[in-house]
Protein backbone atom coordinates (compact mmCIF):
# COMPACT_ATOMS: atom_id res chain seq x y z
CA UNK A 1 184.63 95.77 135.64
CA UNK A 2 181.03 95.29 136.02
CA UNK A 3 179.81 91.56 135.49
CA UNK A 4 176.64 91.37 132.76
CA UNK A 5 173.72 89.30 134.17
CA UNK A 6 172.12 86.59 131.89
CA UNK A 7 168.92 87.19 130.82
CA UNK A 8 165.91 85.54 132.40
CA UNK A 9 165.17 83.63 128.91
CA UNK A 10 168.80 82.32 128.32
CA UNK A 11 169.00 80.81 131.24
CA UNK A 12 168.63 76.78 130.70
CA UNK A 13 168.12 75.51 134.20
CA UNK A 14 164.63 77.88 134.53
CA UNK A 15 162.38 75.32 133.60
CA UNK A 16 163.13 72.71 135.90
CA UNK A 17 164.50 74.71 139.02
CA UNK A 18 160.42 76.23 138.64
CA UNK A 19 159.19 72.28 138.32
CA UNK A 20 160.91 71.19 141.47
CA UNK A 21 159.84 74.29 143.05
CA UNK A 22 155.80 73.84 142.17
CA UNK A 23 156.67 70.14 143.06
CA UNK A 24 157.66 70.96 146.18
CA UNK A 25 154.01 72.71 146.25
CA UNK A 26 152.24 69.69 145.75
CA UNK A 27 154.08 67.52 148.15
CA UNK A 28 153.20 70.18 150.80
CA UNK A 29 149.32 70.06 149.09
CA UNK A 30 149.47 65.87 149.64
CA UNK A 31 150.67 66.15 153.34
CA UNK A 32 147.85 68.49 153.94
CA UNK A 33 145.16 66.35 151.87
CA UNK A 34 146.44 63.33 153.97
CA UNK A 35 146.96 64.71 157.75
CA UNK A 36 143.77 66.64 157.54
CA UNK A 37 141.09 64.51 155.44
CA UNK A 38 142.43 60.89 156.62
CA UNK A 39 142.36 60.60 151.96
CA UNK A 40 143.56 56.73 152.13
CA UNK A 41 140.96 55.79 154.39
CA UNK A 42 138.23 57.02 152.11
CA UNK A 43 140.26 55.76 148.61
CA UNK A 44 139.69 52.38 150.55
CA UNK A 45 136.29 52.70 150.97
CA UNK A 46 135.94 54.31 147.32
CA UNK A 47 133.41 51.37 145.57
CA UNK A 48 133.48 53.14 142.31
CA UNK A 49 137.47 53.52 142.13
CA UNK A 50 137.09 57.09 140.46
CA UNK A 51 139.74 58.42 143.29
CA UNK A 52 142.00 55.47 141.97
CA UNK A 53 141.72 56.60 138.45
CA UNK A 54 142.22 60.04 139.17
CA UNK A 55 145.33 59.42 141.18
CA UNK A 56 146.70 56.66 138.84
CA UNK A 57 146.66 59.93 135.72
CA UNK A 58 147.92 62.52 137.84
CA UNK A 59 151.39 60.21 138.62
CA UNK A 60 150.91 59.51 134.82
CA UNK A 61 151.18 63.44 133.96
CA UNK A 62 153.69 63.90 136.49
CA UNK A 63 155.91 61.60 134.96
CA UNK A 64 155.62 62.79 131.15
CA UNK A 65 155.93 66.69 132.71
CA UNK A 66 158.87 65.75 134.53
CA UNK A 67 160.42 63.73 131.65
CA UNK A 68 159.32 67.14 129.53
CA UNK A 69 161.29 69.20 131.60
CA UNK A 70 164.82 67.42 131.66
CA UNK A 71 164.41 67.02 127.89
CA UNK A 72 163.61 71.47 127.62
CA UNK A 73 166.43 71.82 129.97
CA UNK A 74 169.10 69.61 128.33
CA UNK A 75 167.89 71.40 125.19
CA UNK A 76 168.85 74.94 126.17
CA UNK A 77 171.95 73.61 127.69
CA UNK A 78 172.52 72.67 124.37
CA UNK A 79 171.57 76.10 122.30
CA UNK A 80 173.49 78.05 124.90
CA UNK A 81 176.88 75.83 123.80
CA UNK A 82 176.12 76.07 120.29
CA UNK A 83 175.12 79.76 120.68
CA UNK A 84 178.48 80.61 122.50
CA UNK A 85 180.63 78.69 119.16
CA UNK A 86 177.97 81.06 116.89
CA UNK A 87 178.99 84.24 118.62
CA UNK A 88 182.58 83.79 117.97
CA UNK A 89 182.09 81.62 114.11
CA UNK A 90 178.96 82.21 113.33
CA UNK A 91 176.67 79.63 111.73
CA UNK A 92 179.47 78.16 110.13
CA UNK A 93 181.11 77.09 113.12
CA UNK A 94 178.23 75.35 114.32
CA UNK A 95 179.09 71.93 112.80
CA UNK A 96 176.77 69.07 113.52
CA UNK A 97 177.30 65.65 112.15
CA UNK A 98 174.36 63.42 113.69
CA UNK A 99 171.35 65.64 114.69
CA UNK A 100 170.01 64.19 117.85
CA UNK A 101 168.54 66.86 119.77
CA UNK A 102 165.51 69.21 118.13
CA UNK A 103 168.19 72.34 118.50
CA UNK A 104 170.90 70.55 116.50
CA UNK A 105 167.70 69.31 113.65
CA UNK A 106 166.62 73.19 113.88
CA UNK A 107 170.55 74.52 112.93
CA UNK A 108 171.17 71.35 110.62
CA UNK A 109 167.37 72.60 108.81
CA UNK A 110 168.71 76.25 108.65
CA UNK A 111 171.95 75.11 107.27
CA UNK A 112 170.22 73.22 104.21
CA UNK A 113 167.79 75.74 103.58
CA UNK A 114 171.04 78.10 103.00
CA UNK A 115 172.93 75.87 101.00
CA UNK A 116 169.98 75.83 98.58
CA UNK A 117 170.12 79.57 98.64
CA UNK A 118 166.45 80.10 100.31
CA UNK A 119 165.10 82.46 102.30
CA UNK A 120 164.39 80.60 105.96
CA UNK A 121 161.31 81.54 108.10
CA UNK A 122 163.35 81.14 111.21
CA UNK A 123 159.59 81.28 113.48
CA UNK A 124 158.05 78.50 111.50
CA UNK A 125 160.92 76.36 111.69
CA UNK A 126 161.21 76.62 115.38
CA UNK A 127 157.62 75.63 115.38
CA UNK A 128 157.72 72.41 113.36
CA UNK A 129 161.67 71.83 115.48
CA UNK A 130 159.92 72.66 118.67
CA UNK A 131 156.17 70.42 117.62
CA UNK A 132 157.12 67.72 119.58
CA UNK A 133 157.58 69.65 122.56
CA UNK A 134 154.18 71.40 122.40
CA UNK A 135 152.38 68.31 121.72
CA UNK A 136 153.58 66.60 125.17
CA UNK A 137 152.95 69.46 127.38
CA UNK A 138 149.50 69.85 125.39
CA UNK A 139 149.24 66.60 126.54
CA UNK A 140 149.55 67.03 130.41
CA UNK A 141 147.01 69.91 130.33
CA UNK A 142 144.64 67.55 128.70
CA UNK A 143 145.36 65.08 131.78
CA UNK A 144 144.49 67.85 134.14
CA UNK A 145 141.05 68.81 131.72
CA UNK A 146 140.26 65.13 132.18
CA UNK A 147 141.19 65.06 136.25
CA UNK A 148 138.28 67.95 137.01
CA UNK A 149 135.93 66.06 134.31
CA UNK A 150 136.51 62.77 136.48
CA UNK A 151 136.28 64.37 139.49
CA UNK A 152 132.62 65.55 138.42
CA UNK A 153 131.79 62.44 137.38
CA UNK A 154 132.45 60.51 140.44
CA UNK A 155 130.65 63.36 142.59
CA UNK A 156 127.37 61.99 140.10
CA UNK A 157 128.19 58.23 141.15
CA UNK A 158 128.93 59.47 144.30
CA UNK A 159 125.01 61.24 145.05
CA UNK A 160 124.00 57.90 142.85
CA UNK A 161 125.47 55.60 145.99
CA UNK A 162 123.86 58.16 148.95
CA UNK A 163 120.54 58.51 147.05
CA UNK A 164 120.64 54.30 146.76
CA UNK A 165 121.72 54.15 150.42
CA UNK A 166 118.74 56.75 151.31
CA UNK A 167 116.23 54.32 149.55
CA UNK A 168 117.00 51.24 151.40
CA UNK A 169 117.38 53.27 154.82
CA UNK A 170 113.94 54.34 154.34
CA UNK A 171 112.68 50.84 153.17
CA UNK A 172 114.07 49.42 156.46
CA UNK A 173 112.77 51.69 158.58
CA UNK A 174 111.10 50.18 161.67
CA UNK A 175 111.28 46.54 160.61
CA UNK A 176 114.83 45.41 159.31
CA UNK A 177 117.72 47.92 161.66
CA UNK A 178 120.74 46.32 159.97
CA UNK A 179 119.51 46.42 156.74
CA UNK A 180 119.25 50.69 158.12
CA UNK A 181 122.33 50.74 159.38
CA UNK A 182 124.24 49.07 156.23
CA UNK A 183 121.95 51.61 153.96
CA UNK A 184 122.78 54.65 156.28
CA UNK A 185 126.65 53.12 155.59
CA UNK A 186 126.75 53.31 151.76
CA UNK A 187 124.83 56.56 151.39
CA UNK A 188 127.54 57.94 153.69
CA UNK A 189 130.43 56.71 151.67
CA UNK A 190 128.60 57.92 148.61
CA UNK A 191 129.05 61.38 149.95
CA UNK A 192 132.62 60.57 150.77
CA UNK A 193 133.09 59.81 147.21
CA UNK A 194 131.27 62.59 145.74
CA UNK A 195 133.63 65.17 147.43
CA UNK A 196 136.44 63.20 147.44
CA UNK A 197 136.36 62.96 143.85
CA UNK A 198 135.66 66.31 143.33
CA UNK A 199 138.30 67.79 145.60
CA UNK A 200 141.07 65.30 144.02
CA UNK A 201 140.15 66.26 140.59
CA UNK A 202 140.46 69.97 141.22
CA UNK A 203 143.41 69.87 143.19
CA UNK A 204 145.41 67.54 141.43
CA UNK A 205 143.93 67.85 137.61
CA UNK A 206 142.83 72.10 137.69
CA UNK A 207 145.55 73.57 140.03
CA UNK A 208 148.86 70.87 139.85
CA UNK A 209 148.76 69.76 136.37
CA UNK A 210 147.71 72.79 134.82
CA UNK A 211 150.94 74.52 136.40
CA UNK A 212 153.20 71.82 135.64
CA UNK A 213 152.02 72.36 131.56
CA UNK A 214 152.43 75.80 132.02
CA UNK A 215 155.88 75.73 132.93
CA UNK A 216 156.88 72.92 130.11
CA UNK A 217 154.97 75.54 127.91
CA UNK A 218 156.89 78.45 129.48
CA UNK A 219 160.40 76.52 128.83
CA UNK A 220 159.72 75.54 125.38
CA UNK A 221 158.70 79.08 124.13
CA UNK A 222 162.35 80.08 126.59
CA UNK A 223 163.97 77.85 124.04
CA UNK A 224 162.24 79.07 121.11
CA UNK A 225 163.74 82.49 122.75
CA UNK A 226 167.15 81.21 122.88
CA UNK A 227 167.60 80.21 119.29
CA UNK A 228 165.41 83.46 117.76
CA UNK A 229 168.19 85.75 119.46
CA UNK A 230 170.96 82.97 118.16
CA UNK A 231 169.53 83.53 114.55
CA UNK A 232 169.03 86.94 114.72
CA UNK A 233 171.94 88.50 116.78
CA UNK A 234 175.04 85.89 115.63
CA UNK A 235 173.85 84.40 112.72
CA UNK A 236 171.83 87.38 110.71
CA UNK A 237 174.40 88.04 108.27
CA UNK A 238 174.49 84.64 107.47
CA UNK A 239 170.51 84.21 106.94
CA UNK A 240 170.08 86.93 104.35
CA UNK A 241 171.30 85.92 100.92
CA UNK A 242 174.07 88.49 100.28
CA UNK A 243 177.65 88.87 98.09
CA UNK A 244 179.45 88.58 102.16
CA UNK A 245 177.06 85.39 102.98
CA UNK A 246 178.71 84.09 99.74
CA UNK A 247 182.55 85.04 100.07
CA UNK A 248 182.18 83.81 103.83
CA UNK A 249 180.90 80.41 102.59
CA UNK A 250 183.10 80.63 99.62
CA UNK A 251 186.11 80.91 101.76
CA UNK A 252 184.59 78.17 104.52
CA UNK A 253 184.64 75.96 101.81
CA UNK A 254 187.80 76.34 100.26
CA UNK A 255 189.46 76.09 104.12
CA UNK A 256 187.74 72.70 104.37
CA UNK A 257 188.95 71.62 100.81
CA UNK A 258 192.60 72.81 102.17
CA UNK A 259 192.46 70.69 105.40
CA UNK A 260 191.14 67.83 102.64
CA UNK A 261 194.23 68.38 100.75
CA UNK A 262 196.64 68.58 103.77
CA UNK A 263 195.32 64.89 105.03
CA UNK A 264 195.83 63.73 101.07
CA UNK A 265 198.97 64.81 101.02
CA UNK A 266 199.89 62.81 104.94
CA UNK A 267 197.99 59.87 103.05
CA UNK A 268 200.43 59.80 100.24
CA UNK A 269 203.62 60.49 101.84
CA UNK A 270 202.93 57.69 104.50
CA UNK A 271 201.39 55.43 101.69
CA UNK A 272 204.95 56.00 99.98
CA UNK A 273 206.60 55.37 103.04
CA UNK A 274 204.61 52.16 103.03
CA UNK A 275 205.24 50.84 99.50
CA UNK A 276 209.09 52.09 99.78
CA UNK A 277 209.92 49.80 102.86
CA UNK A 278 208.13 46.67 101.40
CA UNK A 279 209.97 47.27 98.47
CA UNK A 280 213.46 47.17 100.71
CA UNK A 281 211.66 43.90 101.74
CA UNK A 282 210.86 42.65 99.15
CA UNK A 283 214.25 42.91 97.39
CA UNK A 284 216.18 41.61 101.06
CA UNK A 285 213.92 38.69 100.88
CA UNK A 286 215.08 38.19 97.03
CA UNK A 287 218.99 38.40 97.60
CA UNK A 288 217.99 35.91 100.56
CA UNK A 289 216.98 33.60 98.34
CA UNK A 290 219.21 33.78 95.21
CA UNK A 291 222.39 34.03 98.09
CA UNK A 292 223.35 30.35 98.59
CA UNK A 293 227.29 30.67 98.75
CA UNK A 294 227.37 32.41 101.38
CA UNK A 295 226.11 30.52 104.38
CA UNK A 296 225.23 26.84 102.99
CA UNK A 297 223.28 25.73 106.32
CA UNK A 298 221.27 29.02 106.35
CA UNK A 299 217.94 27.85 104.49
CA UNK A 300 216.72 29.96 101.74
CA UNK A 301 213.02 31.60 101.11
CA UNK A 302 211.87 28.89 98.33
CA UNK A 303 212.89 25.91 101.04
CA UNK A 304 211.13 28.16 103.88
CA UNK A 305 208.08 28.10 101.96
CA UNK A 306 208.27 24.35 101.24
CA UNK A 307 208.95 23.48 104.71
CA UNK A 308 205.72 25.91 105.76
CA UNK A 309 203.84 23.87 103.54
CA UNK A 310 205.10 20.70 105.03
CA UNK A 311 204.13 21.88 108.42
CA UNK A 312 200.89 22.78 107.55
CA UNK A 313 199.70 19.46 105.78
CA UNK A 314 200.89 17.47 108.26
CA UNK A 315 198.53 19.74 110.88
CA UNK A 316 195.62 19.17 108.59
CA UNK A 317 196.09 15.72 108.69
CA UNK A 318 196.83 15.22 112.68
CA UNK A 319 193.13 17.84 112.77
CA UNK A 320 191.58 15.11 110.53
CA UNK A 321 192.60 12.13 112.55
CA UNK A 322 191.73 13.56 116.39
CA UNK A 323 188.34 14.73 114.32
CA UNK A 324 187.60 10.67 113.76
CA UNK A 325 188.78 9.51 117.07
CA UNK A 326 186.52 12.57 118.88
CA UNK A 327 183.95 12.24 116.75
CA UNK A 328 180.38 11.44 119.23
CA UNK A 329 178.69 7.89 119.65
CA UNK A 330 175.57 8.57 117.88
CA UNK A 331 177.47 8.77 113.85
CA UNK A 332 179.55 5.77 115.16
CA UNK A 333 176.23 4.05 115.97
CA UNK A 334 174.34 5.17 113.22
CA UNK A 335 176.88 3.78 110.59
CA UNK A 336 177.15 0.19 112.69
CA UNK A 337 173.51 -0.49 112.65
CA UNK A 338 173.90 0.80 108.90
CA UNK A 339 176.71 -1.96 108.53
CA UNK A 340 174.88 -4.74 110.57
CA UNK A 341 171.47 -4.04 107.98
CA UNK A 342 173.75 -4.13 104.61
CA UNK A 343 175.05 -7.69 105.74
């Protein structure tokens, strides 16, 4: 018997099997920015601290695209389990008591707009489910947009630094030659930071972050996938108001008000159970206590209770009394000084 392959789309560890795999990528992109351009020695002579920046938003979108991708992935974990109980139940089946995940809000949605007899748009309710999603990987692509934008920006201060560096070179031409050399110093590290800036931007802001949104994108629209073909292929005759839709809820319904019934009828048996044995009780207790003849030293239920109450005014009274001889110094004090002023 031949074994059917998943699809590409249904398959919920996609998204961050292809993030490890482009992270992987940039490690190998670091190594070769570090062994080959000596990068830390020039982010420590960086005066304007746009390589700093730079680096400081690129670990920034890292961490929100990674964070993005465990959430997508735990997601379709998610629809595929609910999808398997909908291939065999239906919607139905799919029971969901506190949404917590956007796939269990999406099928609790769905559910509502049913029981209100509607007519869901299942593709604009996966967007508004699914917003949240969008938004954040929106939001590393904006990271990267702003990584090439700083990146030209410190190539500007960069040529600002040579160009000042040039000036007081020239101005110390001939007369003052450390006041050359120190010029001919910051005009150089101007350059540095002009390309430095520039190359970090693109690298890290155009090429890494732009790929990591892509494949958050790529995993929530896998997602959307997942839950289209859930709607569509195991839950279509559910979706469409029909006379079946009705008789299947109809009898879904009337199994749940069985099962309420069944744990009724437990409830009152055992709650009958209950009231018969503290009646037995009840009534042993009560020929206890009207029985004197029989046993003269055993003590009957009215002297019980005395005695009980006996016990327990004594106690209150031995709690009272270590109470005033544990009480603290400061009352005791208090109320001497008060005696000592009254006389």
């Amino acid at each position: 018997m031949a074994v059917q392959k998943q699809p590409l789309y249904e398959k919920p560890y996609r998204t961050i099997l292809l993030w490890i795999l482009w992270a992987t990528a940039a490690i190998g992109v670091y190594l070769t920015l570090y062994l080959d351009t000596d990068l830390w020695a020039q982010l420590r002579q960086d005066q304007s601290k746009i390589t700093w920046i730079i680096i400081g938003l690129f670990i920034l979108g890292l961490i929100v695209s990674l964070g993005l991708a465990f959430t997508i992935t735990t997601e379709a974990l998610h629809a595929t389990q609910l999808g398997a109980i909908a291939q065999k139940e239906g919607l139905n089946g799919i029971e969901i008591l506190r949404p917590f995940h956007a796939v269990e809000q999406f099928f609790v949605s769905l559910k509502d707009i049913l029981s209100k007899n509607g007519q869901p748009d299942i593709e604009a309710l996966l967007d508004v489910e699914l917003a949240s999603y969008h938004r954040t990987s929106n939001f590393v692509e904006v990271l990267g947009n702003l990584l090439i934008t700083l990146g030209l920006i410190g190539t500007v201060i960069g040529l600002t630094f040579t160009l000042t560096g040039l000036t007081i070179s020239l101005e110390s031409l001939g007369h003052d030659q450390e006041r050359l050399v120190s010029g001919l110093r910051k005009a150089m590290a101007g350059m540095g930071t002009a390309f430095y800036t520039t190359l970090l931007g693109s690298v890290l802001g155009g090429v890494l972050l732009r790929v990591f949104a892509l494949i958050t994108e790529h995993g929530v629209e896998n997602l959307s996938d997942i839950l289209k073909k859930i709607c569509m292929v195991y839950c279509s005759s559910d979706c469409k108001p029909s006379l079946e839709r009705d008789m299947r809820v109809l009898n879904a319904e009337m199994a749940t008000l069985g099962n309420n019934v069944k744990y009724l009828q437990q409830a009152m048996s055992d709650s009958k159970n209950v009231m018969t044995s503290f009646r037995e009780e009840a009534k042993r207790l009560h020929d206890l206590s009207m029985d004197g003849s029989s046993d003269e030293d055993r003590p009957t239920l009215r002297e019980a209770v005395v005695l009980q109450q006996y016990y327990a005014k004594l106690l209150k009274e031995e709690i009272k009394m270590m109470n005033k001889f544990n009480r603290s110094w400061w009352p005791r004090l208090r109320r001497a000084l008060q005696h000592r002023r009254g006389r």
